[in-house]
C-alpha atoms as a PDB file:
ATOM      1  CA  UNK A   1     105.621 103.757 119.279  1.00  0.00           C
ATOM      2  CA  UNK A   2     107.444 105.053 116.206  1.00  0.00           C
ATOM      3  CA  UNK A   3     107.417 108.918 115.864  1.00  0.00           C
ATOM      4  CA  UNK A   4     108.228 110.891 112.354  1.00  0.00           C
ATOM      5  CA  UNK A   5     108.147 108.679 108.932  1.00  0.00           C
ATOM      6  CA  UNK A   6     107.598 108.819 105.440  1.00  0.00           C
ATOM      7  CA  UNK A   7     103.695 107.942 105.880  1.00  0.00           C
ATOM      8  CA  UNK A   8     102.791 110.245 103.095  1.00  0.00           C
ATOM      9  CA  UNK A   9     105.000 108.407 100.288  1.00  0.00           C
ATOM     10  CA  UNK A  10     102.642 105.200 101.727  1.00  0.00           C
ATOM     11  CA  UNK A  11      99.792 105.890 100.056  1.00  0.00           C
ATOM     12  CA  UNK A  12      99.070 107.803  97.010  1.00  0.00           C
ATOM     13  CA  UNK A  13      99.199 110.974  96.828  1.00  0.00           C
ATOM     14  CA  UNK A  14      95.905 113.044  98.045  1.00  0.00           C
ATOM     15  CA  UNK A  15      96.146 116.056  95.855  1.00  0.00           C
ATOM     16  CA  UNK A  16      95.437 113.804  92.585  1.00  0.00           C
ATOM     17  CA  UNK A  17      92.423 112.312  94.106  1.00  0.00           C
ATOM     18  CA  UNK A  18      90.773 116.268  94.855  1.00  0.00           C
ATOM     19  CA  UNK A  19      91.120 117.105  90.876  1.00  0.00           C
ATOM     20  CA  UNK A  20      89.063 114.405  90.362  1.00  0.00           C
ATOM     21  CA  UNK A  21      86.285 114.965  92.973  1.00  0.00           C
ATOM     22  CA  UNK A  22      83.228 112.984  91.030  1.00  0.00           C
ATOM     23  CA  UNK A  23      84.922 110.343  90.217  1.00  0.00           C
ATOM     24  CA  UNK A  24      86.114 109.583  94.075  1.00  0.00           C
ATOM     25  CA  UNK A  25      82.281 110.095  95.019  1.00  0.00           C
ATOM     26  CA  UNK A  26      81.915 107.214  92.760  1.00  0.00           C
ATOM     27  CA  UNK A  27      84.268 105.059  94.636  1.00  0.00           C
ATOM     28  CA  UNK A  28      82.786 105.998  97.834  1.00  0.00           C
ATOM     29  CA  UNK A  29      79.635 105.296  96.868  1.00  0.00           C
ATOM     30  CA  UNK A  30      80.876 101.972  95.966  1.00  0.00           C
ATOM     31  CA  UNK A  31      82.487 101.069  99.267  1.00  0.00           C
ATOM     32  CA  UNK A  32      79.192 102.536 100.701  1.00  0.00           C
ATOM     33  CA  UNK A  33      76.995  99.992  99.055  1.00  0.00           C
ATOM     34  CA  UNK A  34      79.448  96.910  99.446  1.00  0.00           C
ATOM     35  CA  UNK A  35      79.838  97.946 103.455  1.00  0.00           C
ATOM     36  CA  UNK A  36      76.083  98.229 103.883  1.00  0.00           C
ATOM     37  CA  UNK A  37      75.534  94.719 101.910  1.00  0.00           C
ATOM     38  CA  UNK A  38      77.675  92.724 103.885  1.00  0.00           C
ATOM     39  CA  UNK A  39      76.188  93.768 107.360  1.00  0.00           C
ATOM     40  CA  UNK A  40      73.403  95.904 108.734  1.00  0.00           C
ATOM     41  CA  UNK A  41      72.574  99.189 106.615  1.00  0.00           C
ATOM     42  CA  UNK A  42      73.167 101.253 109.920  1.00  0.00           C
ATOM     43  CA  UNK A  43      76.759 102.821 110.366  1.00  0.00           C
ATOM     44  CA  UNK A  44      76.212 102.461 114.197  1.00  0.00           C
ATOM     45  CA  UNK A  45      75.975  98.728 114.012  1.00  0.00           C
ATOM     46  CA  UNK A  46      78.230  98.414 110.989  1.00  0.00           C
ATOM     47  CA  UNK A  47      82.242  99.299 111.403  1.00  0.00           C
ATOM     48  CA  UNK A  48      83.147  98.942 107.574  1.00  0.00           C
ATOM     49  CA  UNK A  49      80.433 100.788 107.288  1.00  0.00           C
ATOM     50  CA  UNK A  50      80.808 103.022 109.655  1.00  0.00           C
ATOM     51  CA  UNK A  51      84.349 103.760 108.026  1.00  0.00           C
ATOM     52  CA  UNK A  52      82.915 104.177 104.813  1.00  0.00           C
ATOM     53  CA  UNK A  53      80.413 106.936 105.735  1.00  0.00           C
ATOM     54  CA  UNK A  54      83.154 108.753 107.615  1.00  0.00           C
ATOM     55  CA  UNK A  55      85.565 108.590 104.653  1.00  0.00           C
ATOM     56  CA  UNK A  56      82.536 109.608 102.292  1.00  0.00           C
ATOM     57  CA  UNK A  57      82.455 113.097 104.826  1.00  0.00           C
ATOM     58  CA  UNK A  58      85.912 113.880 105.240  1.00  0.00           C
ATOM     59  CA  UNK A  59      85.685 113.901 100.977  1.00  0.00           C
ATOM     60  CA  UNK A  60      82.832 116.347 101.588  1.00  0.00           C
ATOM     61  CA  UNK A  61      80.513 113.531  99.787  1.00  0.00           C
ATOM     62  CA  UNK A  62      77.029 115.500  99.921  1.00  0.00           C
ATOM     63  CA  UNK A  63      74.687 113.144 102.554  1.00  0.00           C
ATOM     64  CA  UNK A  64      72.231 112.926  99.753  1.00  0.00           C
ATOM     65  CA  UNK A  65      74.531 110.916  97.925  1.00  0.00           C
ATOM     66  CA  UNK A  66      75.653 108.496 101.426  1.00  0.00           C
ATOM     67  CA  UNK A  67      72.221 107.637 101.996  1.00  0.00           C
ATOM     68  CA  UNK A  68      71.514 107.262  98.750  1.00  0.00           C
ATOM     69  CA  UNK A  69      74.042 104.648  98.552  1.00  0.00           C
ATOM     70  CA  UNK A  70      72.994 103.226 101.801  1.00  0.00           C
ATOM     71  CA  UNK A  71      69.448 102.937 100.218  1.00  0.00           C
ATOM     72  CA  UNK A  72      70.816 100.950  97.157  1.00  0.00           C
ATOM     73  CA  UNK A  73      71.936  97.919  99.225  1.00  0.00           C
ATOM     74  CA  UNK A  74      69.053  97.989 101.473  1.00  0.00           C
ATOM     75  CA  UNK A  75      66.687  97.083  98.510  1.00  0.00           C
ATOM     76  CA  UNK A  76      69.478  95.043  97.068  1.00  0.00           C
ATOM     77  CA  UNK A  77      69.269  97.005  93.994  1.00  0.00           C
ATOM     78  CA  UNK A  78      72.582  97.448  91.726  1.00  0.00           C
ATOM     79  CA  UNK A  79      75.670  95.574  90.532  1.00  0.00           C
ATOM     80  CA  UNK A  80      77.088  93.225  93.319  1.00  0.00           C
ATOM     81  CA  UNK A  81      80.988  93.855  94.077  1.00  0.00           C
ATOM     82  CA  UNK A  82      83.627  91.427  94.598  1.00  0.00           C
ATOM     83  CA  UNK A  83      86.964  92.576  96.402  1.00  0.00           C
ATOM     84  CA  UNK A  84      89.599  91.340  94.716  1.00  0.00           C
ATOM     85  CA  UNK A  85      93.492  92.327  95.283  1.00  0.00           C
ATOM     86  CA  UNK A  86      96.611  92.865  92.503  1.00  0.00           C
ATOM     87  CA  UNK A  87     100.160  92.743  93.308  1.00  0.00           C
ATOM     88  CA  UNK A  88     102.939  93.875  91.530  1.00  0.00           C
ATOM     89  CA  UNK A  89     106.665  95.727  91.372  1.00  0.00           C
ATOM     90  CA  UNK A  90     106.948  99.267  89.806  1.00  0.00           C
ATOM     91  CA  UNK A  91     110.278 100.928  88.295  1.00  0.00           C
ATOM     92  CA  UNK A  92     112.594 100.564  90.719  1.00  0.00           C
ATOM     93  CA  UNK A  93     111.353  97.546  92.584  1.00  0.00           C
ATOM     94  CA  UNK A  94     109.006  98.870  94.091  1.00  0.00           C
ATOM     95  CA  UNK A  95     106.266  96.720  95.623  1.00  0.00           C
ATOM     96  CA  UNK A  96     102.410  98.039  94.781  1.00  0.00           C
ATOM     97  CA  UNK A  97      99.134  96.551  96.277  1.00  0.00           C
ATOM     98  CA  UNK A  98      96.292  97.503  94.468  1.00  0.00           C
ATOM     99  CA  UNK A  99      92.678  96.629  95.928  1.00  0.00           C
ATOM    100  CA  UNK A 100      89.447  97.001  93.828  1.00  0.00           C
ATOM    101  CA  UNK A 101      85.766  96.489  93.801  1.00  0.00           C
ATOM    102  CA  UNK A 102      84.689  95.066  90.363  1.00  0.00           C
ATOM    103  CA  UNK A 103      81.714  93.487  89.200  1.00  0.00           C
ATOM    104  CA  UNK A 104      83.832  91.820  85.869  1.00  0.00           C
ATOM    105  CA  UNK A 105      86.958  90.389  87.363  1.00  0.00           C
ATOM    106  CA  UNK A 106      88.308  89.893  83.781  1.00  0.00           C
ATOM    107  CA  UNK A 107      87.729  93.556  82.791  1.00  0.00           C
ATOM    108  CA  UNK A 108      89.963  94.570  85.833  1.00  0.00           C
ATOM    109  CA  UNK A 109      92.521  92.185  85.202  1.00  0.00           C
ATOM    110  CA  UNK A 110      92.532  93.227  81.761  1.00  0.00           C
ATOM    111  CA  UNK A 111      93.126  97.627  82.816  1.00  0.00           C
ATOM    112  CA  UNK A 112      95.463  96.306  85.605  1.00  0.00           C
ATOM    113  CA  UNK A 113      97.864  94.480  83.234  1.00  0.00           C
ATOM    114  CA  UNK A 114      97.739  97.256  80.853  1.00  0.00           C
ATOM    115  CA  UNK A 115      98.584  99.737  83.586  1.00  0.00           C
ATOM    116  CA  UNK A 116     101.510  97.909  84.539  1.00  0.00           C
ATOM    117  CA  UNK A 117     103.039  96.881  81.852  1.00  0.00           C
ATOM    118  CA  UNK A 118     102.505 100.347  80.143  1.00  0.00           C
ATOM    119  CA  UNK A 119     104.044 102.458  83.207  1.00  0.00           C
ATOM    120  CA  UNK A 120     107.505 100.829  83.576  1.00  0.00           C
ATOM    121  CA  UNK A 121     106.176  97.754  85.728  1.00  0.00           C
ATOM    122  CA  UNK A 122     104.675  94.164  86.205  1.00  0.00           C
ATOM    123  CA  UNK A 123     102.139  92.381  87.271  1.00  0.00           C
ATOM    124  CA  UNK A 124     102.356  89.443  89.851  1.00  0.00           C
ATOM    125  CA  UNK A 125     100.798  86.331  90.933  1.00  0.00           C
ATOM    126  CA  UNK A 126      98.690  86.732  94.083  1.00  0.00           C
ATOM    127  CA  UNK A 127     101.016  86.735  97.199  1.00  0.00           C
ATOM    128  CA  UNK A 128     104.160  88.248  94.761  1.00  0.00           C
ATOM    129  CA  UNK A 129     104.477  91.147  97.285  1.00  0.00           C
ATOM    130  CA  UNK A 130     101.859  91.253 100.136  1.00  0.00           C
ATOM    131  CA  UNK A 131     104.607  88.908 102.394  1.00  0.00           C
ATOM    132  CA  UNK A 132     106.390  92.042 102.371  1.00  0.00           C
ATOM    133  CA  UNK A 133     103.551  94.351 104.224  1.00  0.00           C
ATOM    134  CA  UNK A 134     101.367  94.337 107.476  1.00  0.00           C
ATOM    135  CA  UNK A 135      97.691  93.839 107.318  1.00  0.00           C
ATOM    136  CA  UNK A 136      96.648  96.564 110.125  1.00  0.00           C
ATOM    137  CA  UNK A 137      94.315  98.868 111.204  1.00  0.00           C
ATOM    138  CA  UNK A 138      95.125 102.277 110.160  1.00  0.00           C
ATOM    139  CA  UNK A 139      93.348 105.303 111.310  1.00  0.00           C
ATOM    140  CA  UNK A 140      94.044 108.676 110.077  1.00  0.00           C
ATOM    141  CA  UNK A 141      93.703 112.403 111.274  1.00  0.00           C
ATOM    142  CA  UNK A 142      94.833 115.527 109.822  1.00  0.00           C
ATOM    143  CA  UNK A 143      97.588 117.857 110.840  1.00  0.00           C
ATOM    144  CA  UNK A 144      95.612 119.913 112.437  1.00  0.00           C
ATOM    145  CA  UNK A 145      93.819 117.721 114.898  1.00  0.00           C
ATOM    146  CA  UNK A 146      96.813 118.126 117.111  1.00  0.00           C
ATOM    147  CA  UNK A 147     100.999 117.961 117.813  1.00  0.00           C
ATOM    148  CA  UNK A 148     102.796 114.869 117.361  1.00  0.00           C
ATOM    149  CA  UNK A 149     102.896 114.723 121.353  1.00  0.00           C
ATOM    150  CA  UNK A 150      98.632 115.406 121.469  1.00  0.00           C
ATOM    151  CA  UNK A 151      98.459 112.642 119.260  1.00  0.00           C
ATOM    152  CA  UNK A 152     100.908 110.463 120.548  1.00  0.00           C
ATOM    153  CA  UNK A 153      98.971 110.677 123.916  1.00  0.00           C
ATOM    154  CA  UNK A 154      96.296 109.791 122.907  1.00  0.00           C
ATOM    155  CA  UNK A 155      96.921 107.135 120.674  1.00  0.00           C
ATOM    156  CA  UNK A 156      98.528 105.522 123.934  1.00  0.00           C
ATOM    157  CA  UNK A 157      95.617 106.374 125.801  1.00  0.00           C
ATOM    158  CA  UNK A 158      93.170 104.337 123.288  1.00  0.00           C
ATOM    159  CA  UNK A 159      95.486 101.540 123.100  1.00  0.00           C
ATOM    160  CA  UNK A 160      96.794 102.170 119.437  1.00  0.00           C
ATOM    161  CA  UNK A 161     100.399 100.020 118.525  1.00  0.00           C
ATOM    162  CA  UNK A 162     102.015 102.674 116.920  1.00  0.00           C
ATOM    163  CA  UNK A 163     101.500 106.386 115.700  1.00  0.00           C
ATOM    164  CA  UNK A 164     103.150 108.430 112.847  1.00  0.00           C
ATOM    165  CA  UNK A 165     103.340 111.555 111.986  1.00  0.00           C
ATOM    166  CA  UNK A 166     104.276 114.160 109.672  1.00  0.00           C
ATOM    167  CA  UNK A 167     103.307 117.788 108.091  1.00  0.00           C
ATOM    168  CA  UNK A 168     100.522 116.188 105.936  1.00  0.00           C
ATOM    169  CA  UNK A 169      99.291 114.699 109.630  1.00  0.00           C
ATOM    170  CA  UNK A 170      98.965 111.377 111.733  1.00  0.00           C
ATOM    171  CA  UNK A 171      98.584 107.505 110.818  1.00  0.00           C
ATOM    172  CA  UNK A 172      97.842 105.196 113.573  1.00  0.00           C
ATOM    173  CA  UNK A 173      98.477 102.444 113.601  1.00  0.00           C
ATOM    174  CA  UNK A 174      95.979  98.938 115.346  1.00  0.00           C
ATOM    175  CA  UNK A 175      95.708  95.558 115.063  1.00  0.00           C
ATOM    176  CA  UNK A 176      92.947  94.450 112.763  1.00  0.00           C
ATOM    177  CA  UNK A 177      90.947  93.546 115.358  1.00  0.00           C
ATOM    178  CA  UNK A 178      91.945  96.700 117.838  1.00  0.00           C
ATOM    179  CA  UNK A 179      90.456  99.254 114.841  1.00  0.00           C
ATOM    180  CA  UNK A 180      87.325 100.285 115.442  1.00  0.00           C
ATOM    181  CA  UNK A 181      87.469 100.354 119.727  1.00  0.00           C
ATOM    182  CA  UNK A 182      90.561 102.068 119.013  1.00  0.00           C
ATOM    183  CA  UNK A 183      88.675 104.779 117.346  1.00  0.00           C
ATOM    184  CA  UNK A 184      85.658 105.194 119.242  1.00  0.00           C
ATOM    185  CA  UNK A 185      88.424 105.775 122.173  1.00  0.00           C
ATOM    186  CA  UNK A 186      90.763 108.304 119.792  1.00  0.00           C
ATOM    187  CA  UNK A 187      87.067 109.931 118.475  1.00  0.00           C
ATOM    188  CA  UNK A 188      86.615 111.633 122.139  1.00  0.00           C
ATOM    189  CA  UNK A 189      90.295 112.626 122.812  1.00  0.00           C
ATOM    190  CA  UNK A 190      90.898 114.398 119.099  1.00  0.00           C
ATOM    191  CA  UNK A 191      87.274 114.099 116.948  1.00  0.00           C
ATOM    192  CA  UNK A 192      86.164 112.028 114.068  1.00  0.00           C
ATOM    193  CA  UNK A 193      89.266 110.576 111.850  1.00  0.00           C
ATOM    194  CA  UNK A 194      89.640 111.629 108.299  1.00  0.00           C
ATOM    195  CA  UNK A 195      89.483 107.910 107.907  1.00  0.00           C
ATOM    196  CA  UNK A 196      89.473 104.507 109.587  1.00  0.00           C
ATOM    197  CA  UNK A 197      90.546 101.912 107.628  1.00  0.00           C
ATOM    198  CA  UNK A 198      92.245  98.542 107.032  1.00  0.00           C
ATOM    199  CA  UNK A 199      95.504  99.200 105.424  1.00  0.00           C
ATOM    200  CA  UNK A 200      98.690  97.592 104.152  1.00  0.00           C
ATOM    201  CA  UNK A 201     101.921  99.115 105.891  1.00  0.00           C
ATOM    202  CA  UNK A 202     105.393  97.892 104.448  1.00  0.00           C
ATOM    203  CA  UNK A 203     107.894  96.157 106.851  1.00  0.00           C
ATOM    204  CA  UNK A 204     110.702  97.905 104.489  1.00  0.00           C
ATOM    205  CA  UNK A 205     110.131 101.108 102.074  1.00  0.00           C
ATOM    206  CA  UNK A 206     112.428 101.148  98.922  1.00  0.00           C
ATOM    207  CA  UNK A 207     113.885 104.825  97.981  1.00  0.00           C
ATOM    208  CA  UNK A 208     112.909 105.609  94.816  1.00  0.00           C
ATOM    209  CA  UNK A 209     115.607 107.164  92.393  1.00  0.00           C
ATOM    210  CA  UNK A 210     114.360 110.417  90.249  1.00  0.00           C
ATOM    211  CA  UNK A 211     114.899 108.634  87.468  1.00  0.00           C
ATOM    212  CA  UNK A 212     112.268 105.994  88.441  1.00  0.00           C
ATOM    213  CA  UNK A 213     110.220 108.377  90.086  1.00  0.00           C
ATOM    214  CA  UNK A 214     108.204 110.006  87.451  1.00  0.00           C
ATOM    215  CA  UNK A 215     107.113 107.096  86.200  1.00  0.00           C
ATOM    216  CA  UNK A 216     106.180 105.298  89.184  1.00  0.00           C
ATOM    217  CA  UNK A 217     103.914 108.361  90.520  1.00  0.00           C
ATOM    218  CA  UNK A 218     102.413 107.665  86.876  1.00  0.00           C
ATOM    219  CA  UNK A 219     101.622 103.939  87.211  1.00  0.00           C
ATOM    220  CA  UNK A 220      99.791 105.089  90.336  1.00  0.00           C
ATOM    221  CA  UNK A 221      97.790 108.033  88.377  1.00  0.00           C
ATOM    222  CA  UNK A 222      96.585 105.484  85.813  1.00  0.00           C
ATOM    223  CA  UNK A 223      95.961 102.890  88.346  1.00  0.00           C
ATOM    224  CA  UNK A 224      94.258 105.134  90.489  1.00  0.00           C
ATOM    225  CA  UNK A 225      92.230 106.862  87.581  1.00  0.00           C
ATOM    226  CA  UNK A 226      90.272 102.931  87.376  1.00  0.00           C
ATOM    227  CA  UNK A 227      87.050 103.119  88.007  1.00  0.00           C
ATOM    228  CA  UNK A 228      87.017  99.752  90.277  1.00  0.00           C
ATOM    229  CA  UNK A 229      90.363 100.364  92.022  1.00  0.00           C
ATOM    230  CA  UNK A 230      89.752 102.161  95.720  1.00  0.00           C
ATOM    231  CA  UNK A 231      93.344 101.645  96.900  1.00  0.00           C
ATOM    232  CA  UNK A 232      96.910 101.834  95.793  1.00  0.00           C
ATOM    233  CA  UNK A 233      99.413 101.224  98.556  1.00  0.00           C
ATOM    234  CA  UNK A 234     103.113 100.927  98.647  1.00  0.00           C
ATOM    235  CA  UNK A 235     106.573 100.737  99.838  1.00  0.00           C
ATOM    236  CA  UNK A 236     107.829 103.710  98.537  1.00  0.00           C
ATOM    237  CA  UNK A 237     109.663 106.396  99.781  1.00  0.00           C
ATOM    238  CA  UNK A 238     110.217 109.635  97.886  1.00  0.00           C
ATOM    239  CA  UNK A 239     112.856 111.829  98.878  1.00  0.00           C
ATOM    240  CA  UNK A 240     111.296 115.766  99.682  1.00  0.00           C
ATOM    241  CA  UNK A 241     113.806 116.645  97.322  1.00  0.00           C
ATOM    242  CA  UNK A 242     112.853 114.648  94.605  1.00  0.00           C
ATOM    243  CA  UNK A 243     109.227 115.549  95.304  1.00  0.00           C
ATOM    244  CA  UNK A 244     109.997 119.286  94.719  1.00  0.00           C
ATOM    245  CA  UNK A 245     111.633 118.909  91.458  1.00  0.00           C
ATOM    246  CA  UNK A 246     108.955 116.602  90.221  1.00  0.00           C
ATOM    247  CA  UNK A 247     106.256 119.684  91.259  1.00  0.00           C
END
């Protein structure tokens, strides 16, 4: 089991996605109505579902709106989603997975181009950097569910592969297939997750410059700020410093 890391460079950053509270509803909502589609409309008998909901709460989604989208795919009633995946490098070399949920595959390949090619980066063939990255479970609490040592304990305990932590709080880490028995097991020791997920983790982060930095953090603001992407994940690894003079 690993101990401290640079989880919170991983992903983008979460203070972004709370200025722009509707517009994550709107993505939740999405995942919501894909999850409940693709198996049973009850979160109990549903994982990705089950995920989804709990993600939905830890955004303070109002229930109204959960059920809601719950409701939508139970009558079959609005667009129908495809997942689809982009890969590409950012300024400095850094590798970028983006994952979306569109209903015009040519519209998002359109904004995804654009975003890249406008922010300092490029866009890839399918494959161009996912070789580089895990495909795991990841499931994620905040700081204050615990110490790294609580944490770590438990994690253990549930049968987790690997835990890390920092002072934004803990990523652990499962097998695809380990995820959701995992987090029953971690629910009783430390509470619901923030979110349980499948994730992309990086076999090798690249250290981004400050030069390259500013514009990389706003590829991922413009990517993010998509309507059909739900997911931006990277190698990247800030340094604190650079961090703090960025703001």
């Amino acid at each position: 089991m690993a101990g401290h890391s640079k989880f919170k460079n991983i992903m983008h950053r979460k203070g972004a996605q709370d200025k722009k509270r509707s517009a994550q509803f709107s993505k939740l909502s999405r995942e919501i109505t894909v999850a409940a589609k693709m198996g049973m409309p009850d979160p109990d008998m549903n994982p990705r579902l089950r995920a989804a909901v709990n993600a939905a709460k830890a955004q303070s989604m109002p229930k109204d709106n959960i059920q809601r989208a719950i409701d939508k795919a139970s009558r079959g009633d609005g667009e129908n989603y495809e997942e689809v995946r982009y890969e590409g490098y950012g300024p400095g070399g850094v590798a970028l997975i983006v994952e979306a949920l569109t209903d015009n595959r040519n519209r998002t390949a359109t904004n995804m181009r654009t975003a890249f090619s406008k922010n300092g980066g490029n866009l890839g063939a399918s494959g161009a950097v996912s070789h580089g990255f895990e495909r795991l479970g990841l499931i994620e609490y905040p700081a204050t569910a615990g110490d790294e040592e609580k944490v770590l304990e438990a994690a253990i305990e549930a049968g987790a592969d690997d835990v890390e932590s920092d002072g934004d709080g803990h990523a652990v880490w499962t097998s695809i297939d380990s995820l959701h028995p995992v987090a029953r097991e971690l629910e009783k020791a430390l509470g619901e997750a923030e979110a349980v997920k499948l994730a992309w983790r990086p076999n090798l982060r690249t250290e981004v410059s400050e030069g390259d930095a500013g514009t990389l953090l706003k590829l991922i603001d413009v990517l993010d700020d998509d309507d059909d992407v739900q997911t931006v994940w990277g190698n990247y690894d800030i340094p604190d410093a650079v961090m703090e003079k960025l703001g």
